[in-house]
PDB file of N, CA and C in Angstrom:
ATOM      1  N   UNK A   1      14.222  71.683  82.686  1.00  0.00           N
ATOM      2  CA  UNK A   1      14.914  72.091  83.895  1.00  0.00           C
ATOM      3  C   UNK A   1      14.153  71.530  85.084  1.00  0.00           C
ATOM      4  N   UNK A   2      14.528  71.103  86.266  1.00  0.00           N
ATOM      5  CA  UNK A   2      14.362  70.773  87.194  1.00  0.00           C
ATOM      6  C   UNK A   2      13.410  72.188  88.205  1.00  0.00           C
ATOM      7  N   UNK A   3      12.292  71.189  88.569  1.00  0.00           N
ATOM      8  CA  UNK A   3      12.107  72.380  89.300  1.00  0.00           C
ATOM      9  C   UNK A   3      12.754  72.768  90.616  1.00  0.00           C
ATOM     10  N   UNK A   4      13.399  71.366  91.427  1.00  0.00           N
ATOM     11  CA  UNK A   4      14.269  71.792  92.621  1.00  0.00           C
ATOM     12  C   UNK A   4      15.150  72.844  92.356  1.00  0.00           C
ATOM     13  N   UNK A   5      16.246  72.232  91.255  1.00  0.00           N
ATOM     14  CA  UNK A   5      17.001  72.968  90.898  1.00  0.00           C
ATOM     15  C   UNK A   5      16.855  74.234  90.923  1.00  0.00           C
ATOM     16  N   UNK A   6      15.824  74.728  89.909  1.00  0.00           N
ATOM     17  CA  UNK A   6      15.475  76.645  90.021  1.00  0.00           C
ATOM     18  C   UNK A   6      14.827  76.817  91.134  1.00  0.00           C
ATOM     19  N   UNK A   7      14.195  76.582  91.904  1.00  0.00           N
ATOM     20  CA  UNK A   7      14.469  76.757  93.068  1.00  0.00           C
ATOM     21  C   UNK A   7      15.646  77.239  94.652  1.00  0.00           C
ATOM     22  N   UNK A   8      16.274  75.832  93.985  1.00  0.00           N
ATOM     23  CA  UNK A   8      17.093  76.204  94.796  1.00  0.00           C
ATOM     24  C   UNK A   8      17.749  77.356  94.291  1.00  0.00           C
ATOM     25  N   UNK A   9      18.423  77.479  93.426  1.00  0.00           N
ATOM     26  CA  UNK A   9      19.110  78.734  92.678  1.00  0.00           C
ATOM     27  C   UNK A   9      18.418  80.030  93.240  1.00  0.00           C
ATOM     28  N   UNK A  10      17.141  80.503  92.881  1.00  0.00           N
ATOM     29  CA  UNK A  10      16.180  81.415  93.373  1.00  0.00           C
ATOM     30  C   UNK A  10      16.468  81.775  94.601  1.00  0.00           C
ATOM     31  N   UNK A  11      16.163  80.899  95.689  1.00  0.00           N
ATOM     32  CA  UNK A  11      16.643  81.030  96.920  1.00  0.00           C
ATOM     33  C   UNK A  11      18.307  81.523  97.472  1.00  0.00           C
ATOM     34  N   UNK A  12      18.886  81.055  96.703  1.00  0.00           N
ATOM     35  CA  UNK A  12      20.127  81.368  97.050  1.00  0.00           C
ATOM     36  C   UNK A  12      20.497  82.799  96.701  1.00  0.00           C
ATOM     37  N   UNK A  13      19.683  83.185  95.299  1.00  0.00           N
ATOM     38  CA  UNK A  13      20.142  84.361  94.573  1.00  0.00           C
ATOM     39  C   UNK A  13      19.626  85.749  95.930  1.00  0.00           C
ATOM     40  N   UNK A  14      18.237  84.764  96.222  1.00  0.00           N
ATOM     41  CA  UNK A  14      17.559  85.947  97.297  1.00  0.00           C
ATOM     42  C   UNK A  14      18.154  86.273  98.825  1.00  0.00           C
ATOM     43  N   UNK A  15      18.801  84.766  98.987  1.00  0.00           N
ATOM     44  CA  UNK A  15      19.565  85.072 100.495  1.00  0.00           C
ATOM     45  C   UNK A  15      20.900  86.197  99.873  1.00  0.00           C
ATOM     46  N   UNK A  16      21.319  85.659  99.027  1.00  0.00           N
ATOM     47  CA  UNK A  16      22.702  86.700  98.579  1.00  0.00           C
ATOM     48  C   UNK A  16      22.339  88.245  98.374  1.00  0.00           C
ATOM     49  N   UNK A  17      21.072  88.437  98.022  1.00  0.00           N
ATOM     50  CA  UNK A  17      20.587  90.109  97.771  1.00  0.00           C
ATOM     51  C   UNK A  17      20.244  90.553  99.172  1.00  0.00           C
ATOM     52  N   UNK A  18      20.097  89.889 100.205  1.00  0.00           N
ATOM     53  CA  UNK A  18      19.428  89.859 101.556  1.00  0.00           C
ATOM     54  C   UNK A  18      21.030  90.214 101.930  1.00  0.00           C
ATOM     55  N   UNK A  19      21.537  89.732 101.917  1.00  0.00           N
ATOM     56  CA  UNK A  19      22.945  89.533 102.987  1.00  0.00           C
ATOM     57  C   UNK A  19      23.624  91.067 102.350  1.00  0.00           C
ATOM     58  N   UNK A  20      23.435  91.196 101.174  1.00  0.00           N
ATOM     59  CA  UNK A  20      24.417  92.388 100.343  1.00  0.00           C
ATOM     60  C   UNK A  20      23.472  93.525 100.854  1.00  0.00           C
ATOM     61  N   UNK A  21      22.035  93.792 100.646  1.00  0.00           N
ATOM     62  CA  UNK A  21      21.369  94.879 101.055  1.00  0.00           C
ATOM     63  C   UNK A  21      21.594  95.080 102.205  1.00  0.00           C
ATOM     64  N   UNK A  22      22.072  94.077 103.125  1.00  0.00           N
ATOM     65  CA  UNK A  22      22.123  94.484 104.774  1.00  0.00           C
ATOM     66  C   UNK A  22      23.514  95.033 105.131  1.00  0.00           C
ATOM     67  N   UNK A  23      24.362  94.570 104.901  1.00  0.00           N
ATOM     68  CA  UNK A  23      25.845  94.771 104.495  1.00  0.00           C
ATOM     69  C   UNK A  23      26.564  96.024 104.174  1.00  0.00           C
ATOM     70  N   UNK A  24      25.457  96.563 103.008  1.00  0.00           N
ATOM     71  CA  UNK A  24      25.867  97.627 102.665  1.00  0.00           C
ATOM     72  C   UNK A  24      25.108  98.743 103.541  1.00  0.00           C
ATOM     73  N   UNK A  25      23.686  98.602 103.812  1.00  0.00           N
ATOM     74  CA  UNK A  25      22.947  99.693 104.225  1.00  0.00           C
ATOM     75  C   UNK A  25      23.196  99.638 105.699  1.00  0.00           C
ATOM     76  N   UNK A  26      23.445  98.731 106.495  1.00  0.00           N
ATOM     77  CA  UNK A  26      24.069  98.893 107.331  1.00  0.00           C
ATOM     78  C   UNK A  26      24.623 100.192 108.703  1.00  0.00           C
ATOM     79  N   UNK A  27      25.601 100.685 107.726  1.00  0.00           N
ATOM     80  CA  UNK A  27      26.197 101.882 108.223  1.00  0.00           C
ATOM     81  C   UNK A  27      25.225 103.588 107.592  1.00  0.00           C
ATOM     82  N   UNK A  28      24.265 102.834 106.842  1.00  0.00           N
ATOM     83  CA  UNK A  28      23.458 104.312 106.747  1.00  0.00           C
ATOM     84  C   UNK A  28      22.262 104.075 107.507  1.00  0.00           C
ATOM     85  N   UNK A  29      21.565 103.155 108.100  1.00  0.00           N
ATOM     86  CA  UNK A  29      20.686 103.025 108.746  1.00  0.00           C
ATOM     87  C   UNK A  29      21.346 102.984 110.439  1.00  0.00           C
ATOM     88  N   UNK A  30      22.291 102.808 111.116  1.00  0.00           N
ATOM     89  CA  UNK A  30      22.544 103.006 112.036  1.00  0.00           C
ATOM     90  C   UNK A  30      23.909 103.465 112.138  1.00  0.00           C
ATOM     91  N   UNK A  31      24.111 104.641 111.256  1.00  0.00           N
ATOM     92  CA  UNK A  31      25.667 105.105 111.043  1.00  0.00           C
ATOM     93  C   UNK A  31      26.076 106.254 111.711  1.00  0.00           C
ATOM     94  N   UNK A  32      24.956 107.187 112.216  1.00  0.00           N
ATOM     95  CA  UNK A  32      24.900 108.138 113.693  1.00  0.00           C
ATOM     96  C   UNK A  32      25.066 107.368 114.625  1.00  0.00           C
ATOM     97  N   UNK A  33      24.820 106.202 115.119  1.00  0.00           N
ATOM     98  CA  UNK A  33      25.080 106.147 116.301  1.00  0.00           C
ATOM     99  C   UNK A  33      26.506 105.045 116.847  1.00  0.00           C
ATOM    100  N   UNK A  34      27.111 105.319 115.718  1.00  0.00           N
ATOM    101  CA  UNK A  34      28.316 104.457 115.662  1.00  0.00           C
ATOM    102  C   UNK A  34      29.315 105.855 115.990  1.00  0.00           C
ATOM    103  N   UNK A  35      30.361 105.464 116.394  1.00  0.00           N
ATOM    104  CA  UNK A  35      31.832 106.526 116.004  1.00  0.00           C
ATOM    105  C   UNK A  35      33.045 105.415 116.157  1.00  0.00           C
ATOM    106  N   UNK A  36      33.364 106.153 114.927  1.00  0.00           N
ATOM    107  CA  UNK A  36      34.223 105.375 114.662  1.00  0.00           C
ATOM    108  C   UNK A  36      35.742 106.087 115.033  1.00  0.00           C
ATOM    109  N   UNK A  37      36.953 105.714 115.999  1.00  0.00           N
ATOM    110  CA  UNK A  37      37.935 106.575 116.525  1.00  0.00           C
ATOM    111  C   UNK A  37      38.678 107.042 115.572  1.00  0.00           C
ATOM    112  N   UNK A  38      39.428 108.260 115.846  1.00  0.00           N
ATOM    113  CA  UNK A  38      39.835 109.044 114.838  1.00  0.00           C
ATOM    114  C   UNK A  38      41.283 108.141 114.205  1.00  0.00           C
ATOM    115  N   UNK A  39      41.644 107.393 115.286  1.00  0.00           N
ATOM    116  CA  UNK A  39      43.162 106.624 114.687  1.00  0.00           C
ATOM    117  C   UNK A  39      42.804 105.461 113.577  1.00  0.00           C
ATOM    118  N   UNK A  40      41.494 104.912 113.758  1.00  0.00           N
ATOM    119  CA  UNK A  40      40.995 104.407 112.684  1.00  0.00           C
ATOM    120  C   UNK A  40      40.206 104.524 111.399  1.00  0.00           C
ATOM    121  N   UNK A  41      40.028 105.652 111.353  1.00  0.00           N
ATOM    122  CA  UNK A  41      39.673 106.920 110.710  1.00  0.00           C
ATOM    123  C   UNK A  41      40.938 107.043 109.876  1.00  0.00           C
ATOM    124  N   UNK A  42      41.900 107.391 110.366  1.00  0.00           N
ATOM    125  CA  UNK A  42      43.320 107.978 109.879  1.00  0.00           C
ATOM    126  C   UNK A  42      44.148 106.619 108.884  1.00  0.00           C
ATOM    127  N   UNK A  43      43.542 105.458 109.366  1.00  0.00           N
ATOM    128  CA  UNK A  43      44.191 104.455 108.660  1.00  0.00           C
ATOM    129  C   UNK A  43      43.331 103.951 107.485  1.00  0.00           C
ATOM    130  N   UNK A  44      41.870 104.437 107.645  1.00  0.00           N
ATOM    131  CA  UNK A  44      41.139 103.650 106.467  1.00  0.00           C
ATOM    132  C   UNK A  44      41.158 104.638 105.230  1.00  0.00           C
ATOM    133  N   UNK A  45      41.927 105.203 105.124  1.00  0.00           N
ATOM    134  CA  UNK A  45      42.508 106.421 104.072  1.00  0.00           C
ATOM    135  C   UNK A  45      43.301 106.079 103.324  1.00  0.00           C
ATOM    136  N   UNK A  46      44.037 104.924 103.913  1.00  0.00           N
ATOM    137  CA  UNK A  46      45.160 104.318 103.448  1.00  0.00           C
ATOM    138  C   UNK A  46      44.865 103.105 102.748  1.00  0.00           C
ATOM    139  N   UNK A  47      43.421 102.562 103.134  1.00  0.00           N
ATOM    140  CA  UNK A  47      42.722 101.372 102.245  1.00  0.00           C
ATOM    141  C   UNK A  47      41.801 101.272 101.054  1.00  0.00           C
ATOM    142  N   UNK A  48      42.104 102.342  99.903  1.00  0.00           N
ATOM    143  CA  UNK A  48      42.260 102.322  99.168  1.00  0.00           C
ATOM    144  C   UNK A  48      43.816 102.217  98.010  1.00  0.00           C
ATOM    145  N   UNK A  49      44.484 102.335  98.777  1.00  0.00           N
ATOM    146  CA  UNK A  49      45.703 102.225  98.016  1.00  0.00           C
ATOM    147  C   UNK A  49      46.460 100.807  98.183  1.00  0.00           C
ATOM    148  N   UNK A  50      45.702 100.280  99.749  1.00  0.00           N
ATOM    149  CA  UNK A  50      46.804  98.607  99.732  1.00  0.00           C
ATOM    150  C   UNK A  50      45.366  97.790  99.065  1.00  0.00           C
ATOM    151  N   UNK A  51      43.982  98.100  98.715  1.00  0.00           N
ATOM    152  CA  UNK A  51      43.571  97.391  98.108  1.00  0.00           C
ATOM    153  C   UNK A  51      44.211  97.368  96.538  1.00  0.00           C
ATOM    154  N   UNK A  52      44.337  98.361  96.115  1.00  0.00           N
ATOM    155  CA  UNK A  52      44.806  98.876  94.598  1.00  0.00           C
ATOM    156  C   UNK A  52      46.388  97.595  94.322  1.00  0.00           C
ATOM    157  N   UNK A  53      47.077  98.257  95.543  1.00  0.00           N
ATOM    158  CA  UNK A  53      47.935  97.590  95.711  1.00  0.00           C
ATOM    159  C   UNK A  53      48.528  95.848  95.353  1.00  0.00           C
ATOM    160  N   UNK A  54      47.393  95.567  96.248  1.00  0.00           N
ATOM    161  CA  UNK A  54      46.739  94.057  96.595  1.00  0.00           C
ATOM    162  C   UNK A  54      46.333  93.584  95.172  1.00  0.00           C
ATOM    163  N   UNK A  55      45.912  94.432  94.433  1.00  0.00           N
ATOM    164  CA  UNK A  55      45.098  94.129  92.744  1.00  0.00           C
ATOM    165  C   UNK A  55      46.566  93.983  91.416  1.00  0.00           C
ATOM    166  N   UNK A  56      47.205  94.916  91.880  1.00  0.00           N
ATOM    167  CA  UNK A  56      48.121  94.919  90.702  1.00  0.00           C
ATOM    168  C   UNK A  56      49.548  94.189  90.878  1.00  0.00           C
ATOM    169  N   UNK A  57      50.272  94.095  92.118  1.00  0.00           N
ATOM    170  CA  UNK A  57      51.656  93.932  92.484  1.00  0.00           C
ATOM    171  C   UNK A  57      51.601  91.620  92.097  1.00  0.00           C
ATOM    172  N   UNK A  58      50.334  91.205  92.637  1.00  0.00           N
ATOM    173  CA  UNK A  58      50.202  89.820  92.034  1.00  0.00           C
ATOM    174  C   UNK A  58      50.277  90.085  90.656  1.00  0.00           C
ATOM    175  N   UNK A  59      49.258  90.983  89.518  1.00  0.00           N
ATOM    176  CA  UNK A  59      49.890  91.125  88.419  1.00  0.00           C
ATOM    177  C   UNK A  59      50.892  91.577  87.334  1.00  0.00           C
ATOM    178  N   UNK A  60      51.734  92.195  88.283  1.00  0.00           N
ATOM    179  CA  UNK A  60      53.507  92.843  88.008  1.00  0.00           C
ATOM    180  C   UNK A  60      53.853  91.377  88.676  1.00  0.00           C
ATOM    181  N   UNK A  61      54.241  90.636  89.422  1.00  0.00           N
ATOM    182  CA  UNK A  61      55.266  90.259  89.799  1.00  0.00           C
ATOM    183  C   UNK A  61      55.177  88.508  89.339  1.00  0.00           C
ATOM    184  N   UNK A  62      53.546  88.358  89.084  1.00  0.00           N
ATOM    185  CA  UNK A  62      53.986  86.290  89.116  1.00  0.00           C
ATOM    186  C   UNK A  62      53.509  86.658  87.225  1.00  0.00           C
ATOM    187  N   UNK A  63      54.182  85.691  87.190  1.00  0.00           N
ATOM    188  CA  UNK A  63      54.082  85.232  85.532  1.00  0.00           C
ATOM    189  C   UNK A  63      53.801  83.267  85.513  1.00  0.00           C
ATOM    190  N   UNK A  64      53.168  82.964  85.007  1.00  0.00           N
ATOM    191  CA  UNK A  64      52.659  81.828  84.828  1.00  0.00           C
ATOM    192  C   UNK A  64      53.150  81.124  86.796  1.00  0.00           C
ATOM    193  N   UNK A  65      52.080  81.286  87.395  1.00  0.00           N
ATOM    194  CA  UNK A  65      52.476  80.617  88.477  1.00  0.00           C
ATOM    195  C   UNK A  65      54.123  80.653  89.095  1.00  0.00           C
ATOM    196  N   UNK A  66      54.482  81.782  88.906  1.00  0.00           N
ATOM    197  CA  UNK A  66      55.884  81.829  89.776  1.00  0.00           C
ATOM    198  C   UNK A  66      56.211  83.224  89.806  1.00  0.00           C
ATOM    199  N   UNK A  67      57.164  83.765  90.316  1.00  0.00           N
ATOM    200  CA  UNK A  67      57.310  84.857  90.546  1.00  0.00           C
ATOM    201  C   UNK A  67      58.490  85.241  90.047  1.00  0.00           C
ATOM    202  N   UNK A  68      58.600  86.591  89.454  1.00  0.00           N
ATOM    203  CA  UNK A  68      60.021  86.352  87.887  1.00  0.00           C
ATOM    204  C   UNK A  68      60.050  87.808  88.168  1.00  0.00           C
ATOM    205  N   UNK A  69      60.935  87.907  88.551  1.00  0.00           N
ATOM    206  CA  UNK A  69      61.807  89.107  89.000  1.00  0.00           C
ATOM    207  C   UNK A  69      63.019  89.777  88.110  1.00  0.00           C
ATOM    208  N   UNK A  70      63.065  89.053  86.647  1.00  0.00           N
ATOM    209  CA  UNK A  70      63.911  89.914  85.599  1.00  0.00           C
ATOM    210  C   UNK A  70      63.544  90.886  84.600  1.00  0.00           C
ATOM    211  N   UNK A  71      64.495  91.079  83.877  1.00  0.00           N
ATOM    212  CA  UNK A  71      64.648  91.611  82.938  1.00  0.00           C
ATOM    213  C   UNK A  71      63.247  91.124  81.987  1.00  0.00           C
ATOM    214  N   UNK A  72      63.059  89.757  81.770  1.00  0.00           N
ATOM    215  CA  UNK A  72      62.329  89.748  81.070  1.00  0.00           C
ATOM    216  C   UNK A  72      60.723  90.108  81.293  1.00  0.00           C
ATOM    217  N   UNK A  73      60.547  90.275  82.702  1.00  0.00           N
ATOM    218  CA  UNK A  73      58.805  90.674  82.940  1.00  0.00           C
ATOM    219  C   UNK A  73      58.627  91.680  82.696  1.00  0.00           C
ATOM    220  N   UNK A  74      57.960  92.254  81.306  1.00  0.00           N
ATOM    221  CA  UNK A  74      57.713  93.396  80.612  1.00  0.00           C
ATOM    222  C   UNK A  74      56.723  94.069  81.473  1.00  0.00           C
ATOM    223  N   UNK A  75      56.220  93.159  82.383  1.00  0.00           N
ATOM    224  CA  UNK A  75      55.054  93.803  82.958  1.00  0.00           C
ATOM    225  C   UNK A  75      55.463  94.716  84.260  1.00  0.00           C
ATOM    226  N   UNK A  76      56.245  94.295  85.364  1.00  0.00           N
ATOM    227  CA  UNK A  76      57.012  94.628  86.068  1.00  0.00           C
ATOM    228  C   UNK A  76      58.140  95.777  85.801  1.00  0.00           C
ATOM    229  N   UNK A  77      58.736  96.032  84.270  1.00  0.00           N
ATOM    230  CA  UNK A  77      59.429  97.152  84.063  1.00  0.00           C
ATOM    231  C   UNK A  77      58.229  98.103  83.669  1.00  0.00           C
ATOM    232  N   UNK A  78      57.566  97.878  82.952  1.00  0.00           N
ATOM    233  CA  UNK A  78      56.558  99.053  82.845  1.00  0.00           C
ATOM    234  C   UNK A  78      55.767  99.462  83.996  1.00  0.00           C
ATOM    235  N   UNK A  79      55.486  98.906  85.230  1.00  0.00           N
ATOM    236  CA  UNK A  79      55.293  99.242  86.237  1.00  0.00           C
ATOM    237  C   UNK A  79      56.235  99.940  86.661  1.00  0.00           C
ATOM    238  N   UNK A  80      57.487  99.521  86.753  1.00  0.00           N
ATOM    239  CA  UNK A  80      58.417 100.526  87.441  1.00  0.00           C
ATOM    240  C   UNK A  80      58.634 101.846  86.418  1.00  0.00           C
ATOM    241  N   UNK A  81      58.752 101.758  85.425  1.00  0.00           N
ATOM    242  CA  UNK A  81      58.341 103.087  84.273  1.00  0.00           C
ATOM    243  C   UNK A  81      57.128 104.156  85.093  1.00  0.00           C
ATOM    244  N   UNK A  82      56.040 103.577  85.511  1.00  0.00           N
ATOM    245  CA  UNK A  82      55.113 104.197  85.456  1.00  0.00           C
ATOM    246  C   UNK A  82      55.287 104.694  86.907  1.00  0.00           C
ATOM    247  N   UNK A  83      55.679 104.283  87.925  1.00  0.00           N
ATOM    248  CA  UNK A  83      56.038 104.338  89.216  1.00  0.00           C
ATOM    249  C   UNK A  83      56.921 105.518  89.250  1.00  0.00           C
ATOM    250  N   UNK A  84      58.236 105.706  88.415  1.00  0.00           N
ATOM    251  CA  UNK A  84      58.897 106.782  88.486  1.00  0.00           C
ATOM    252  C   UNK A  84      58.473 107.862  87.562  1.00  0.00           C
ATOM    253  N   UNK A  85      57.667 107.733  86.578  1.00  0.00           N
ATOM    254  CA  UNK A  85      56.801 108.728  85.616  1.00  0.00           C
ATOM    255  C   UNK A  85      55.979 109.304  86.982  1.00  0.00           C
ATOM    256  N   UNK A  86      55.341 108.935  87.520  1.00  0.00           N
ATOM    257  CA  UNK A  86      54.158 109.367  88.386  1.00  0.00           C
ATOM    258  C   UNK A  86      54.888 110.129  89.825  1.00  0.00           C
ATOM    259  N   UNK A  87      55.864 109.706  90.296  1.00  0.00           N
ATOM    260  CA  UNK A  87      56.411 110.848  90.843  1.00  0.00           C
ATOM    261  C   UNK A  87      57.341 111.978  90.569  1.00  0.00           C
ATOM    262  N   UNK A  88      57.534 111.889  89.377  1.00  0.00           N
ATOM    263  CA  UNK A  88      57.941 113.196  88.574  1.00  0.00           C
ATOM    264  C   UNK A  88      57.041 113.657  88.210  1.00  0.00           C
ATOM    265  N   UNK A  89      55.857 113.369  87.312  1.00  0.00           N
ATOM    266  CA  UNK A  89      54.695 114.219  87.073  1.00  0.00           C
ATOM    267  C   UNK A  89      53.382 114.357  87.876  1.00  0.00           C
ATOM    268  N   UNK A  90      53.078 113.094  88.969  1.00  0.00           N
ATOM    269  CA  UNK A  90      52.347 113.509  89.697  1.00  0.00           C
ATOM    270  C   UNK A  90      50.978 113.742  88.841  1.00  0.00           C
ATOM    271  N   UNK A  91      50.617 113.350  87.780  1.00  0.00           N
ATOM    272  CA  UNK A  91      49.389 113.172  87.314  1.00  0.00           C
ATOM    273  C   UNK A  91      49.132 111.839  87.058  1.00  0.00           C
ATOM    274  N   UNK A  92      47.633 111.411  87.543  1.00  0.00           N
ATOM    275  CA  UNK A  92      47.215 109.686  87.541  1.00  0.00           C
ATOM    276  C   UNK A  92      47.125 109.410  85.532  1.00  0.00           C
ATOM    277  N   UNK A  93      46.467 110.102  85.049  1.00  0.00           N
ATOM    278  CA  UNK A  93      46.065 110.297  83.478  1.00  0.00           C
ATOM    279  C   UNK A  93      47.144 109.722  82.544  1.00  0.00           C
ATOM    280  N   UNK A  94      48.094 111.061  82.726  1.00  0.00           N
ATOM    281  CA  UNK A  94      48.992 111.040  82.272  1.00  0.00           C
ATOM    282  C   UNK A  94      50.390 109.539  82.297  1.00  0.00           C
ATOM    283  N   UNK A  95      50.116 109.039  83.610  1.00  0.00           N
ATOM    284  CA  UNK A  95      50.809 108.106  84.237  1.00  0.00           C
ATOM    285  C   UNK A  95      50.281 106.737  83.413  1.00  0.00           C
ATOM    286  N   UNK A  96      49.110 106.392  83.569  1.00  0.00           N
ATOM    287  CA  UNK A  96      48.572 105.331  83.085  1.00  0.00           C
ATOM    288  C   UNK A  96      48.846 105.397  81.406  1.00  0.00           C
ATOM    289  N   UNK A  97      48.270 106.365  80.932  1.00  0.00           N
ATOM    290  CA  UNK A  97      48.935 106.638  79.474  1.00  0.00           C
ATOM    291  C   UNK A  97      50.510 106.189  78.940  1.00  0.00           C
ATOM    292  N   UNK A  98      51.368 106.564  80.369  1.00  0.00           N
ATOM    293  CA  UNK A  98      52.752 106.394  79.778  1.00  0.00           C
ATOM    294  C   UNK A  98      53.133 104.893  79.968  1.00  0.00           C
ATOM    295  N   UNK A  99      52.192 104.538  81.213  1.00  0.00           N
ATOM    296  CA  UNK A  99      52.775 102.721  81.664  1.00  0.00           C
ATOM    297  C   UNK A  99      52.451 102.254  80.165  1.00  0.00           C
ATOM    298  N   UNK A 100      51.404 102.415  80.009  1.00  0.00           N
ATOM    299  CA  UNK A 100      50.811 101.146  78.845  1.00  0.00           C
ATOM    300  C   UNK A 100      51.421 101.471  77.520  1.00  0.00           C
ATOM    301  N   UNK A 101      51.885 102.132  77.085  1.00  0.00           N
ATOM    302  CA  UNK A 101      52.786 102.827  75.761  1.00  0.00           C
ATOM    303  C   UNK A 101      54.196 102.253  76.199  1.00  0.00           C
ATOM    304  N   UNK A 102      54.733 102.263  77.365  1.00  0.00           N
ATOM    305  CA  UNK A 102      55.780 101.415  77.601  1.00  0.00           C
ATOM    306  C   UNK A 102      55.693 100.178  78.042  1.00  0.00           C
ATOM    307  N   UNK A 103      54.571  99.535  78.362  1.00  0.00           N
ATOM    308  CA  UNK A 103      54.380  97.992  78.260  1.00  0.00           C
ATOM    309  C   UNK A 103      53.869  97.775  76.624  1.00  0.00           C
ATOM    310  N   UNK A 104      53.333  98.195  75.789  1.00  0.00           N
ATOM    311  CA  UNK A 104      53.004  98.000  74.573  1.00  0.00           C
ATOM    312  C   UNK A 104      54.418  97.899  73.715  1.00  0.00           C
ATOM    313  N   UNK A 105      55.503  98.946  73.777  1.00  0.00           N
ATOM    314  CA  UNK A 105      56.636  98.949  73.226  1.00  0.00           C
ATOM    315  C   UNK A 105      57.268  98.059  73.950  1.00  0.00           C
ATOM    316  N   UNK A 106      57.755  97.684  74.987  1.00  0.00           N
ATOM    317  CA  UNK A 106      57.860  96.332  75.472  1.00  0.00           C
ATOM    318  C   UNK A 106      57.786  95.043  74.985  1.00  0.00           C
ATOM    319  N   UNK A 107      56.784  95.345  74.614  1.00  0.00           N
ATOM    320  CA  UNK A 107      56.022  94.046  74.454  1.00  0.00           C
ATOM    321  C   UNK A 107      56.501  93.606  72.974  1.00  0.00           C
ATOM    322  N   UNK A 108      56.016  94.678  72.110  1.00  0.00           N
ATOM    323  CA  UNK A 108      57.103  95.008  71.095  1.00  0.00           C
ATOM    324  C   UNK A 108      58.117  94.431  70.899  1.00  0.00           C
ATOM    325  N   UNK A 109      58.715  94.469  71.486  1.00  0.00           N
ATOM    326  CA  UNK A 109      60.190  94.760  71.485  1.00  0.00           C
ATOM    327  C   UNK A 109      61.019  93.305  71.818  1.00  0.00           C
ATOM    328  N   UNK A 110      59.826  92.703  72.705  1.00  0.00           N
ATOM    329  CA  UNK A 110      59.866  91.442  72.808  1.00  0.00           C
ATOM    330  C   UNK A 110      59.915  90.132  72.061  1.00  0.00           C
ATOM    331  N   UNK A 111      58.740  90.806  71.218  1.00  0.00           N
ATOM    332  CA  UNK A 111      57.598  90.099  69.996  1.00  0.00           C
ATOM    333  C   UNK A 111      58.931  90.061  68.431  1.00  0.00           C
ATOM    334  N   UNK A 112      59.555  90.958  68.675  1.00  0.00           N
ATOM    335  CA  UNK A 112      60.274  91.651  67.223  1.00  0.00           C
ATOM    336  C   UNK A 112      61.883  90.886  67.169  1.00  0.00           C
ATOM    337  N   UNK A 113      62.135  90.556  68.840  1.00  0.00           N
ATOM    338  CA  UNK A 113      63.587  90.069  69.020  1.00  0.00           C
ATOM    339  C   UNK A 113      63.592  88.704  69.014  1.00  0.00           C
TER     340      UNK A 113
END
């Protein structure tokens, strides 16, 4: 191995632990003397759910580089399965349990026809 090479690597690994330790600690080392307004307060409540959001709706909706909006995206009906399971029962557990038992039979069902 090169010694530039691990070097350089080393260095980089240490600026990246530098930048993340500061990043994060940040708001606990000077997080009294910040305030943050209550209307923005009221919206970052909501950013956990368009990140969630942001994570799954690219994987319901594109199928090999395009975006397929039928009958056949098993992935996309079991989302919507689980979407109307979860506001009738209103449990997360239970919900995830039922998506994937109906994307599995799906899938099934797919595999068999």
């Amino acid at each position: 191995m090169n010694l530039n090479v691990a070097w350089d690597i080393w260095a980089s690994i240490a600026v990246m632990v530098l930048a993340t330790a500061a990043t994060r600690s940040a708001f606990w080392l000077v997080g009294h003397h910040i305030r943050i307004p209550r209307r923005v307060n009221e919206m970052l409540r909501y950013a956990p759910a368009c990140a969630l959001a942001a994570i799954i709706a690219p994987d319901l909706l594109i199928n090999q580089e395009h975006i397929q909006l039928d009958w056949a995206n098993v992935k996309l009906l079991a989302g919507i399965a689980a979407i109307v399971f979860y506001l009738i029962r209103r449990n997360m557990l239970q919900t995830i349990v039922f998506g994937m038992l109906v994307f599995t039979g799906l899938r099934l069902l797919h595999v068999l026809s």
